[in-house]
Protein backbone atom coordinates (compact mmCIF):
# COMPACT_ATOMS: atom_id res chain seq x y z
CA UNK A 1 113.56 127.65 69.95
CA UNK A 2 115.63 125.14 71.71
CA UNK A 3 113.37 122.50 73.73
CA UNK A 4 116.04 120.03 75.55
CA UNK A 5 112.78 118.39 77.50
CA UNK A 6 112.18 116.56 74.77
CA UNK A 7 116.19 115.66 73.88
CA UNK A 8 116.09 114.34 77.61
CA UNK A 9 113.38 111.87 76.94
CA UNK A 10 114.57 111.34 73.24
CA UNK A 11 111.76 112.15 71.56
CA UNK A 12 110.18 114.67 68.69
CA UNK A 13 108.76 117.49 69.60
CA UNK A 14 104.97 116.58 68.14
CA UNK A 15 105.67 113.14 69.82
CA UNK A 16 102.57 111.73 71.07
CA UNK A 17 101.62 110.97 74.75
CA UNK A 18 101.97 107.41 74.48
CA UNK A 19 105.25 107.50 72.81
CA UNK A 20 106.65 110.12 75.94
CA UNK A 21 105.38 107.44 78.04
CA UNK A 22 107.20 104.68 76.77
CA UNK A 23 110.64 106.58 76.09
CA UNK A 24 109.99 107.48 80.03
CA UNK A 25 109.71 104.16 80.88
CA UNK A 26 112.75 102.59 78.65
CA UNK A 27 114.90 105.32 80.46
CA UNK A 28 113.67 104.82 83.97
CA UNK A 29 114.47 101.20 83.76
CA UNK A 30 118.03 102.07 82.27
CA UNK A 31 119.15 104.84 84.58
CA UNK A 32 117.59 103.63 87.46
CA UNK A 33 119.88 103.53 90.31
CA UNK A 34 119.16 100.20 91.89
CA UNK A 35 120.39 99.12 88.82
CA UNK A 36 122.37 101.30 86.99
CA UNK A 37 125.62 102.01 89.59
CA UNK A 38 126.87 104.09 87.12
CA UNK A 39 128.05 107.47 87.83
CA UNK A 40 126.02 110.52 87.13
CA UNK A 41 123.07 107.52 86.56
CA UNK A 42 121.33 109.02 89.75
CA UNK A 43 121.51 112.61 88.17
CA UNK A 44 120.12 111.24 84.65
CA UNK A 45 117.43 109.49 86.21
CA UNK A 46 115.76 112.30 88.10
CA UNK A 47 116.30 114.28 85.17
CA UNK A 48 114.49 111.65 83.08
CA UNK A 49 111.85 111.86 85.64
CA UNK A 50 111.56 115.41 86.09
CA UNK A 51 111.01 116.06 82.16
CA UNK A 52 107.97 113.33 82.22
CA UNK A 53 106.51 115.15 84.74
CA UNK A 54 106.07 118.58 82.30
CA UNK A 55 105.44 116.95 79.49
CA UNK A 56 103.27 113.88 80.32
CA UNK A 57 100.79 117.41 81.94
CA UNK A 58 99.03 119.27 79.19
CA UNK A 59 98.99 122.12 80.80
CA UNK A 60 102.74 122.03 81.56
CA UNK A 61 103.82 120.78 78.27
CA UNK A 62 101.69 123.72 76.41
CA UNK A 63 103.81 125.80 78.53
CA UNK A 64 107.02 124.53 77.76
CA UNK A 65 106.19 124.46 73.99
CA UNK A 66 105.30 128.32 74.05
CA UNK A 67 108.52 129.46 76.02
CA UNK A 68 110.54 126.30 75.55
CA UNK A 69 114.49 126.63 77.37
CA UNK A 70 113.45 130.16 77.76
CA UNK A 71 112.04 128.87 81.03
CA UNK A 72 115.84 127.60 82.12
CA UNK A 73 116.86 131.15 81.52
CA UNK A 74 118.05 130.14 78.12
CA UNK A 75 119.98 126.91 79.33
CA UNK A 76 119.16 123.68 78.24
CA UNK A 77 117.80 121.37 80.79
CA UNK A 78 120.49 119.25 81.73
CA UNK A 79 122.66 122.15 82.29
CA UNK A 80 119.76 123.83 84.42
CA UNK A 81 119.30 120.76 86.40
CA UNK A 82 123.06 120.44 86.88
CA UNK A 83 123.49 123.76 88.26
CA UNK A 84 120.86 123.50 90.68
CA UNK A 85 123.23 121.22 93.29
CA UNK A 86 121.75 119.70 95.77
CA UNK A 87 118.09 121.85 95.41
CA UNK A 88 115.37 119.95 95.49
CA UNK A 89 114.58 120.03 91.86
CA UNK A 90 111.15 119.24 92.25
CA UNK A 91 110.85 122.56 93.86
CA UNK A 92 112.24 124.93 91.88
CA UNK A 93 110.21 123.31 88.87
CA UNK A 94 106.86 123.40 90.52
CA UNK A 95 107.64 127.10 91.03
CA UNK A 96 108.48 127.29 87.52
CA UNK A 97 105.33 125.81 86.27
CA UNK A 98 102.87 126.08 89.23
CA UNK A 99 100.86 123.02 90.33
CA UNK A 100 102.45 119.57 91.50
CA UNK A 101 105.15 117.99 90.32
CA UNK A 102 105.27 114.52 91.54
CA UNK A 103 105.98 114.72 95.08
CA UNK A 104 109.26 112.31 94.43
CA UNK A 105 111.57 113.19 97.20
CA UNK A 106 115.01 114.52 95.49
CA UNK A 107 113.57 114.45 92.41
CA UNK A 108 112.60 110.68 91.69
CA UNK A 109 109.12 112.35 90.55
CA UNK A 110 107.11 109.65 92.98
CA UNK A 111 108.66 106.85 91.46
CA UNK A 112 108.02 104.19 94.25
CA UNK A 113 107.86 100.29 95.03
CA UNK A 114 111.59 99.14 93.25
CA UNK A 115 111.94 96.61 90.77
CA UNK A 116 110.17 92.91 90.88
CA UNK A 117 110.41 90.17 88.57
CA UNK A 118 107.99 91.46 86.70
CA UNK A 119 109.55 94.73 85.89
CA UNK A 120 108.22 98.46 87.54
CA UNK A 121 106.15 98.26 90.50
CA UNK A 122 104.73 101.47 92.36
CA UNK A 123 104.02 103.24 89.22
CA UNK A 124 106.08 106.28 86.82
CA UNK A 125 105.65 109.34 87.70
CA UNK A 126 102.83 109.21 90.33
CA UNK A 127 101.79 111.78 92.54
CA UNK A 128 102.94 109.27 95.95
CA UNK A 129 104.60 110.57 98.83
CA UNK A 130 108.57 109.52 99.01
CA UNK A 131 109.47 107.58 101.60
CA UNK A 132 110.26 109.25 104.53
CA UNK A 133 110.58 105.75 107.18
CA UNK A 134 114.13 105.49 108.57
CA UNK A 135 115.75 102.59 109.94
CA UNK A 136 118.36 102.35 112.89
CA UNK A 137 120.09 100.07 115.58
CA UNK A 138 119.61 100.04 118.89
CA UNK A 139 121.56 97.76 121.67
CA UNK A 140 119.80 97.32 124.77
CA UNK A 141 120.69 95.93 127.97
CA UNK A 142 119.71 92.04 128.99
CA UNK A 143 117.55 92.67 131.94
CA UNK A 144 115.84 95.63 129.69
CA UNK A 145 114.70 93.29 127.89
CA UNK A 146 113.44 90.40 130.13
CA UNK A 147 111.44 93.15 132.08
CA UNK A 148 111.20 95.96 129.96
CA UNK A 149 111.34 99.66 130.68
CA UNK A 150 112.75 103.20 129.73
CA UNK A 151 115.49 103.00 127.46
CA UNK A 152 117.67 106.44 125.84
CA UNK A 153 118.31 106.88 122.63
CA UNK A 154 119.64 109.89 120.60
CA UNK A 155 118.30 110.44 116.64
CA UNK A 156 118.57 112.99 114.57
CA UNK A 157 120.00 115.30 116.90
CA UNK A 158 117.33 114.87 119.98
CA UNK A 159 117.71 112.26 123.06
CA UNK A 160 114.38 111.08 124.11
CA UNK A 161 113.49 107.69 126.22
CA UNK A 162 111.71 105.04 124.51
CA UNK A 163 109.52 102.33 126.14
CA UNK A 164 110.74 98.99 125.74
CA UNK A 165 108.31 96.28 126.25
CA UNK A 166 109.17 92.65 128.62
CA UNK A 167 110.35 89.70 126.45
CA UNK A 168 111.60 91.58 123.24
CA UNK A 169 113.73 89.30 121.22
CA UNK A 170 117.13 90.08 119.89
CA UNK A 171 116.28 90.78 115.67
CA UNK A 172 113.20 92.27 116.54
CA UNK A 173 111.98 95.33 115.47
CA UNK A 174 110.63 98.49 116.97
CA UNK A 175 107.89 100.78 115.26
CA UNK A 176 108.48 105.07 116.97
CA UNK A 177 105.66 106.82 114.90
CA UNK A 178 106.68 110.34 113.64
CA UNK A 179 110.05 110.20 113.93
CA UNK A 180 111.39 109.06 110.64
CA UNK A 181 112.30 112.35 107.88
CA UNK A 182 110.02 115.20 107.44
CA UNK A 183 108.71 116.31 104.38
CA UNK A 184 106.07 118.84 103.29
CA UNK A 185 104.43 118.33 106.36
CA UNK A 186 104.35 114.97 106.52
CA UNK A 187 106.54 112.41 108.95
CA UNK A 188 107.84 109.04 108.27
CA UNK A 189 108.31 106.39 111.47
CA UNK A 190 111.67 105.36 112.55
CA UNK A 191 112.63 101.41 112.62
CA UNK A 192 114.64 100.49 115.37
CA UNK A 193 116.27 97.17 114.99
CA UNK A 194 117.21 95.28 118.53
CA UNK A 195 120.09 94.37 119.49
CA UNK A 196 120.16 92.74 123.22
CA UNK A 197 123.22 92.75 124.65
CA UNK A 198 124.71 89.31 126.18
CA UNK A 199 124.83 88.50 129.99
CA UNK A 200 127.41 87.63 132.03
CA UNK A 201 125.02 85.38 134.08
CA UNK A 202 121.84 84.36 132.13
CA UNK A 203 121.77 82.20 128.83
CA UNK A 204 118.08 82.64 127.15
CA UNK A 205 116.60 80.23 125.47
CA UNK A 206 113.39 81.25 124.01
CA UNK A 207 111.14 82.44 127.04
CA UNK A 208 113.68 80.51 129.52
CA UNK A 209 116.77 81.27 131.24
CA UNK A 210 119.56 79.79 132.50
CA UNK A 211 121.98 80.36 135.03
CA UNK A 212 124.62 78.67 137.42
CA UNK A 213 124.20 78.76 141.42
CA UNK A 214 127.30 78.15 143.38
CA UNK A 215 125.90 75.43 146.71
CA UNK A 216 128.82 74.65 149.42
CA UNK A 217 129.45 71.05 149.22
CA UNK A 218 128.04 70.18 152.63
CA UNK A 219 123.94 71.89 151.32
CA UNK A 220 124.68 69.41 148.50
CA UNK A 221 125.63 66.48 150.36
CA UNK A 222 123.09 67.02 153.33
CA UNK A 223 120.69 69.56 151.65
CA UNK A 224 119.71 72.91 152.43
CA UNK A 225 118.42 75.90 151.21
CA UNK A 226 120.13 78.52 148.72
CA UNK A 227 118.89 82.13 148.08
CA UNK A 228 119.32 82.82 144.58
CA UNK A 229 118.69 86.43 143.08
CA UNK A 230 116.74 86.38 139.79
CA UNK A 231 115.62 89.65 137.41
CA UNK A 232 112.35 89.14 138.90
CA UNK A 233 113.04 89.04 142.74
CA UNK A 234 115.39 87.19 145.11
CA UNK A 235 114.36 83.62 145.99
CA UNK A 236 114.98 80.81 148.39
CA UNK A 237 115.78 77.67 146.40
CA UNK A 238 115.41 74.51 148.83
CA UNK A 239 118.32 72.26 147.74
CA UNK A 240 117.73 68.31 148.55
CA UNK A 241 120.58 65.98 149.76
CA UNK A 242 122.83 63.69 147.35
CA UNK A 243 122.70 66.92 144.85
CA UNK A 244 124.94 66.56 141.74
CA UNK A 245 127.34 69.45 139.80
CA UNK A 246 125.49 70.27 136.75
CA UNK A 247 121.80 69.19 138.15
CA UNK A 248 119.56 71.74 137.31
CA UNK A 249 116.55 73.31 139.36
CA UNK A 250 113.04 74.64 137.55
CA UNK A 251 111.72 77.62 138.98
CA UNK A 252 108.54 77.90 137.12
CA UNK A 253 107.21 81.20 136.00
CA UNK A 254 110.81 83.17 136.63
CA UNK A 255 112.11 83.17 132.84
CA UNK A 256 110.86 85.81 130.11
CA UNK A 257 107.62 87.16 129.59
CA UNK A 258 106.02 85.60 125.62
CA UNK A 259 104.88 89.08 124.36
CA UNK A 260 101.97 86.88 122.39
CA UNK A 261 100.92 84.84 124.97
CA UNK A 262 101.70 86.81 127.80
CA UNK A 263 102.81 84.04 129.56
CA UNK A 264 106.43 83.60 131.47
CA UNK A 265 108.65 80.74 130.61
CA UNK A 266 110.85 78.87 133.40
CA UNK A 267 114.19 79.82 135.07
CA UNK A 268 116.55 77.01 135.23
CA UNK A 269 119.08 76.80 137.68
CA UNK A 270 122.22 74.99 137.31
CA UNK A 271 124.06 73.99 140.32
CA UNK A 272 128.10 74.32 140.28
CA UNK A 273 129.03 72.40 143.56
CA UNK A 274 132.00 74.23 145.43
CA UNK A 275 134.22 72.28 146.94
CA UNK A 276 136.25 73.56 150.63
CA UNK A 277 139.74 74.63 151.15
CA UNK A 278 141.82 71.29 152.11
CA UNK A 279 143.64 73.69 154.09
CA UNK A 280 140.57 74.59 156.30
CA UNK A 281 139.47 71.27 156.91
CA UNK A 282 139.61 69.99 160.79
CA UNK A 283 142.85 67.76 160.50
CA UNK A 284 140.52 64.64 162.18
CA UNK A 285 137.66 65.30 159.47
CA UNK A 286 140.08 65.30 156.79
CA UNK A 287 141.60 62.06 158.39
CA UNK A 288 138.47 61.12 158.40
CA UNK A 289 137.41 61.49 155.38
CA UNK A 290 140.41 59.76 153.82
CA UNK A 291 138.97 56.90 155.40
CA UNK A 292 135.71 56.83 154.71
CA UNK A 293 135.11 58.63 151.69
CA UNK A 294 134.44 56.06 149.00
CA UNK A 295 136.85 56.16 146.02
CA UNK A 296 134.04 56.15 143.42
């Protein structure tokens, strides 16, 4: 009676369960595909895990020995599992021999966690859930994300709005719960990594802003008072005389909300002096002014 289980996991037939768990092991860490790139590794290595998960079970493995490829309708396993496509293996198995089988999504038999330096972590073979989080990007737009709000996205197939909150950082991320992959009844959450689009007026630094003002030359000279829209609200910025290009005004409290502290940082205001038209100048002004104006 052929019995290919075993010939997966390379072992004798009266092999003990100690030495199934250690050919198991030696084979995970070979055909693994994090680190095996191979192809067909990825195939190998959920049939690896797939065969522990009969015979490492009692029940299962008394089963198997009674019937052996019998079960496969005659096949051996690696041509079973092969002609299965892209079924769930898992499935078809745990119909075959009743009971769980793992839970491993797409037939990783719950293997979990990844590699660390010190070998396996997670556990062969367990009876985890697979991991059904899903990760995305999302760009949103500047003032979105000073003040926050509504923002649309479409995922897997649905548009829905989510909420953004005031101050979110470009490289943060974004926890939706329930709408990662669904599996057996279960949901994962979906990641959204934030992108925040640039401005074409604002530079952020932090929880501040900064933008340029234009102020006619005379406001400067003689001072005056500008009105200056922010994302906030429009405000009247009083301008005093002798002002210089490049000086910059604080507007406390006007820059982006600190989503720990809940405090807002400062809106800085940088002026960019405009200078008049030669052309429109009164001709005895400008005569003037050739005069008088000082040449440093």
């Amino acid at each position: 009676m052929s019995a290919s289980l075993y010939d997966t996991l390379g072992v004798q037939e009266n092999a003990s369960t100690d030495e199934i768990k250690k050919a198991y092991r030696r084979l995970a860490r070979k055909y693994h595909p994090d680190i095996n790139k191979e192809k067909g590794a990825e195939e190998k290595f959920k049939e690896i895990n797939a065969a522990y998960e009969i015979l490492k079970d009692d029940t299962k493995r008394q089963q198997y020995d009674q019937h052996g490829d019998s079960m496969f309708g005659g096949q051996n396993f690696h041509d079973f599992a092969s002609s299965q496509g892209s079924a769930d293996l898992d499935e078809i198995l745990r119909n075959i021999f009743g009971g769980g089988m793992g839970g491993g999504h797409s037939g990783f038999g719950g293997f979990s966690g990844g590699f660390n330096s010190g070998g396996f972590s997670g556990g062969f073979g367990g009876h985890q859930a697979p991991n059904l989080d899903v990760e995305a990007k999302i760009t949103i737009p500047f003032n979105v994300a000073i003040l926050g709000g509504k923002h649309s996205i479409s995922y897997g197939g649905s548009n829905f709005d989510i909420k953004i909150p005031a101050g979110i950082k470009n490289g943060e991320k974004m926890r939706l719960k329930g709408k990662g992959k669904s599996y057996n009844g279960q949901k994962g959450d979906l990641f959204l990594h934030v992108e925040v689009a640039d401005s074409p007026e604002y530079e952020r630094d932090g929880d501040d802003l900064t933008r340029s003002i234009d102020i006619p030359l005379k406001t400067a000279l003689f001072g005056g008072k500008v009105s200056v829209v922010t994302p906030h609200k429009e405000v009247t910025l009083k301008v005093k005389e002798n002002t210089k290009n490049g000086q910059k005004f604080r507007v406390k409290g006007y820059g982006v909300e600190n989503r720990k502290t809940h405090t807002k940082g400062d809106l800085y205001l940088k002026a960019n002096i405009i200078l008049p038209d030669v052309k429109n100048i009164d001709e005895d002004l400008k005569k003037q002014m050739k005069e008088k104006l000082p040449e440093k």
